[in-house]
C-alpha atoms as a PDB file:
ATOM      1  CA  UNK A   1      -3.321 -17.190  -0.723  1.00  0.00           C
ATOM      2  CA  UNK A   2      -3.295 -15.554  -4.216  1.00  0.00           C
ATOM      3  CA  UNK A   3      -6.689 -13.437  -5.335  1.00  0.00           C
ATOM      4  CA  UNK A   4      -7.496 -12.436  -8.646  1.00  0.00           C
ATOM      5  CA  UNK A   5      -7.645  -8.993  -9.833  1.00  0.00           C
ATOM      6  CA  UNK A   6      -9.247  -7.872 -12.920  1.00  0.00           C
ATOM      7  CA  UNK A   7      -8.189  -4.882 -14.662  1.00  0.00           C
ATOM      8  CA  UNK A   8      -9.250  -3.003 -17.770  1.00  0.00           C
ATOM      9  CA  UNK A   9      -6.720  -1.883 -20.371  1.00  0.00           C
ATOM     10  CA  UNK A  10      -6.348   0.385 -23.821  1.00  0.00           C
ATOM     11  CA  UNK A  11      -5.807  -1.872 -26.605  1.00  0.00           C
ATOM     12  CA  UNK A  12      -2.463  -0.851 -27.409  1.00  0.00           C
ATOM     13  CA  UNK A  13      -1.532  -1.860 -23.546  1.00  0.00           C
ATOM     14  CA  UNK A  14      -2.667  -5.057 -23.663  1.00  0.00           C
ATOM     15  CA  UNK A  15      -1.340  -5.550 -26.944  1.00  0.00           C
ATOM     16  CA  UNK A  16       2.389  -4.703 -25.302  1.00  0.00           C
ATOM     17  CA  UNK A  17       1.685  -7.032 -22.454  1.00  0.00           C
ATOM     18  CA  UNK A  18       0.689  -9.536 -24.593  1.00  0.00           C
ATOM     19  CA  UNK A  19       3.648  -9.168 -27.012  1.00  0.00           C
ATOM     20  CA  UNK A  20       6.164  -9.564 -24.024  1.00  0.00           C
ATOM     21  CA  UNK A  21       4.477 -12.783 -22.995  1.00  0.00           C
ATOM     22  CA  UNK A  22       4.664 -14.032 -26.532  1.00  0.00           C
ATOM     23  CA  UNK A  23       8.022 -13.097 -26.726  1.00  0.00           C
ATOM     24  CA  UNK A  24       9.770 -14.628 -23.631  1.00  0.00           C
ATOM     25  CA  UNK A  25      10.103 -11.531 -21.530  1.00  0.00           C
ATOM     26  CA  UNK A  26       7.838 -13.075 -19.055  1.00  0.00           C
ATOM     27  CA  UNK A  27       6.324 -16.418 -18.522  1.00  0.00           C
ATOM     28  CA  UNK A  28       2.850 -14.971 -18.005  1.00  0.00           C
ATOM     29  CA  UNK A  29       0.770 -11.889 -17.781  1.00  0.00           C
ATOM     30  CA  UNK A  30       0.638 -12.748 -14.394  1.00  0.00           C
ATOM     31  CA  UNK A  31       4.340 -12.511 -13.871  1.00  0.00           C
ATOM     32  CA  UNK A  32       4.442  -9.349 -16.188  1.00  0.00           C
ATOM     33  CA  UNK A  33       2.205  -7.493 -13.759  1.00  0.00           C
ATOM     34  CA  UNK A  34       3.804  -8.688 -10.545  1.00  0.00           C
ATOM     35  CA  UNK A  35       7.300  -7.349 -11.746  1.00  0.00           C
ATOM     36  CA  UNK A  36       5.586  -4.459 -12.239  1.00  0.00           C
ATOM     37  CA  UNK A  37       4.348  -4.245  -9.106  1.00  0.00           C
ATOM     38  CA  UNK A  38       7.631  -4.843  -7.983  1.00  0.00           C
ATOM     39  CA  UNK A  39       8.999  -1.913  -9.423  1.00  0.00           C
ATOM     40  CA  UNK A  40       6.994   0.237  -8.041  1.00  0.00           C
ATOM     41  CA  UNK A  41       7.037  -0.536  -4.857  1.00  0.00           C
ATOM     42  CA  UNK A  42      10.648  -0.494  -5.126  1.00  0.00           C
ATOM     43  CA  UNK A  43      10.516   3.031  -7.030  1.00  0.00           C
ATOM     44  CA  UNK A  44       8.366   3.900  -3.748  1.00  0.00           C
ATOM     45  CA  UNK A  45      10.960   2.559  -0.964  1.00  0.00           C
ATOM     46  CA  UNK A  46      13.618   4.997  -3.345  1.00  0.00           C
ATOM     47  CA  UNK A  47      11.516   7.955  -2.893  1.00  0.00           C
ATOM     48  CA  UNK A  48      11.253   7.363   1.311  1.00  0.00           C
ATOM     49  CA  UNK A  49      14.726   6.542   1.580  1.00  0.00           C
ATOM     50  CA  UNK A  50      15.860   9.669  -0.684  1.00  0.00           C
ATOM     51  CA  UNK A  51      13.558  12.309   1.155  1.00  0.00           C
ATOM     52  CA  UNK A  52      15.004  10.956   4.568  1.00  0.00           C
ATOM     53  CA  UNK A  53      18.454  11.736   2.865  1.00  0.00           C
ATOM     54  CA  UNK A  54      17.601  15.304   2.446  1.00  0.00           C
ATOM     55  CA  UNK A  55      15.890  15.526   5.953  1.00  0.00           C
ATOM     56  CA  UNK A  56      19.238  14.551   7.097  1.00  0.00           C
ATOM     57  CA  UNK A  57      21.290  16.655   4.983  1.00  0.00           C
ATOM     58  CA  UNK A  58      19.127  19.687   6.064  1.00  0.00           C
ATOM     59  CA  UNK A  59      19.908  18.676   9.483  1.00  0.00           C
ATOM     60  CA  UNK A  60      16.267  17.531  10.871  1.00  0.00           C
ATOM     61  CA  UNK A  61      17.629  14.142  10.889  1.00  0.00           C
ATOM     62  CA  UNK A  62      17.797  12.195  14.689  1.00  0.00           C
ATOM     63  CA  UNK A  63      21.035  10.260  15.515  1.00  0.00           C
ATOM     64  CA  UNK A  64      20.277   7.081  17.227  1.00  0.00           C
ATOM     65  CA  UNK A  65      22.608   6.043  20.352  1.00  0.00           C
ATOM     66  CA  UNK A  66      20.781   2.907  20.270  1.00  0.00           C
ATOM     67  CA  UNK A  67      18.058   0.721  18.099  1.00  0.00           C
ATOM     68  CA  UNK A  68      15.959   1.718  21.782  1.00  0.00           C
ATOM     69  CA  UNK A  69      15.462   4.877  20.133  1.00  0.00           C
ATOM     70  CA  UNK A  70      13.612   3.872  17.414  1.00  0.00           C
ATOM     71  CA  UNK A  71      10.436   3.958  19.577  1.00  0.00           C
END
């Protein structure tokens, strides 16, 4: 089930996520702020999965015989 969340912008933000509506980039400013969302979520899964590549590289990683281990 979808909720509604109200937000308060600058002027000169709302007049860029209006302008990208208007302009075909996205259907809505719905769909505007759930790519957006997207993205940083994504951005956030980057950041996890890079610092775990440095734990490893810096050898404080843990080799799994088995997906048992994961517990």
């Amino acid at each position: 089930m979808r909720q509604v969340l109200n937000l308060s912008l600058p002027p000169l933000m709302v007049k860029t996520v209006k302008n990208a509506v208007k302009t075909g980039s996205y259907s809505s400013t719905s769909e505007f702020f759930r790519e957006l969302l997207r993205d940083w979520q994504e951005n956030q899964l980057l950041k996890e999965l890079n610092k775990s590549r440095l734990e490893i590289a810096a050898g404080k990683g843990k080799v799994l015989k088995s997906l048992k281990n994961l517990r």
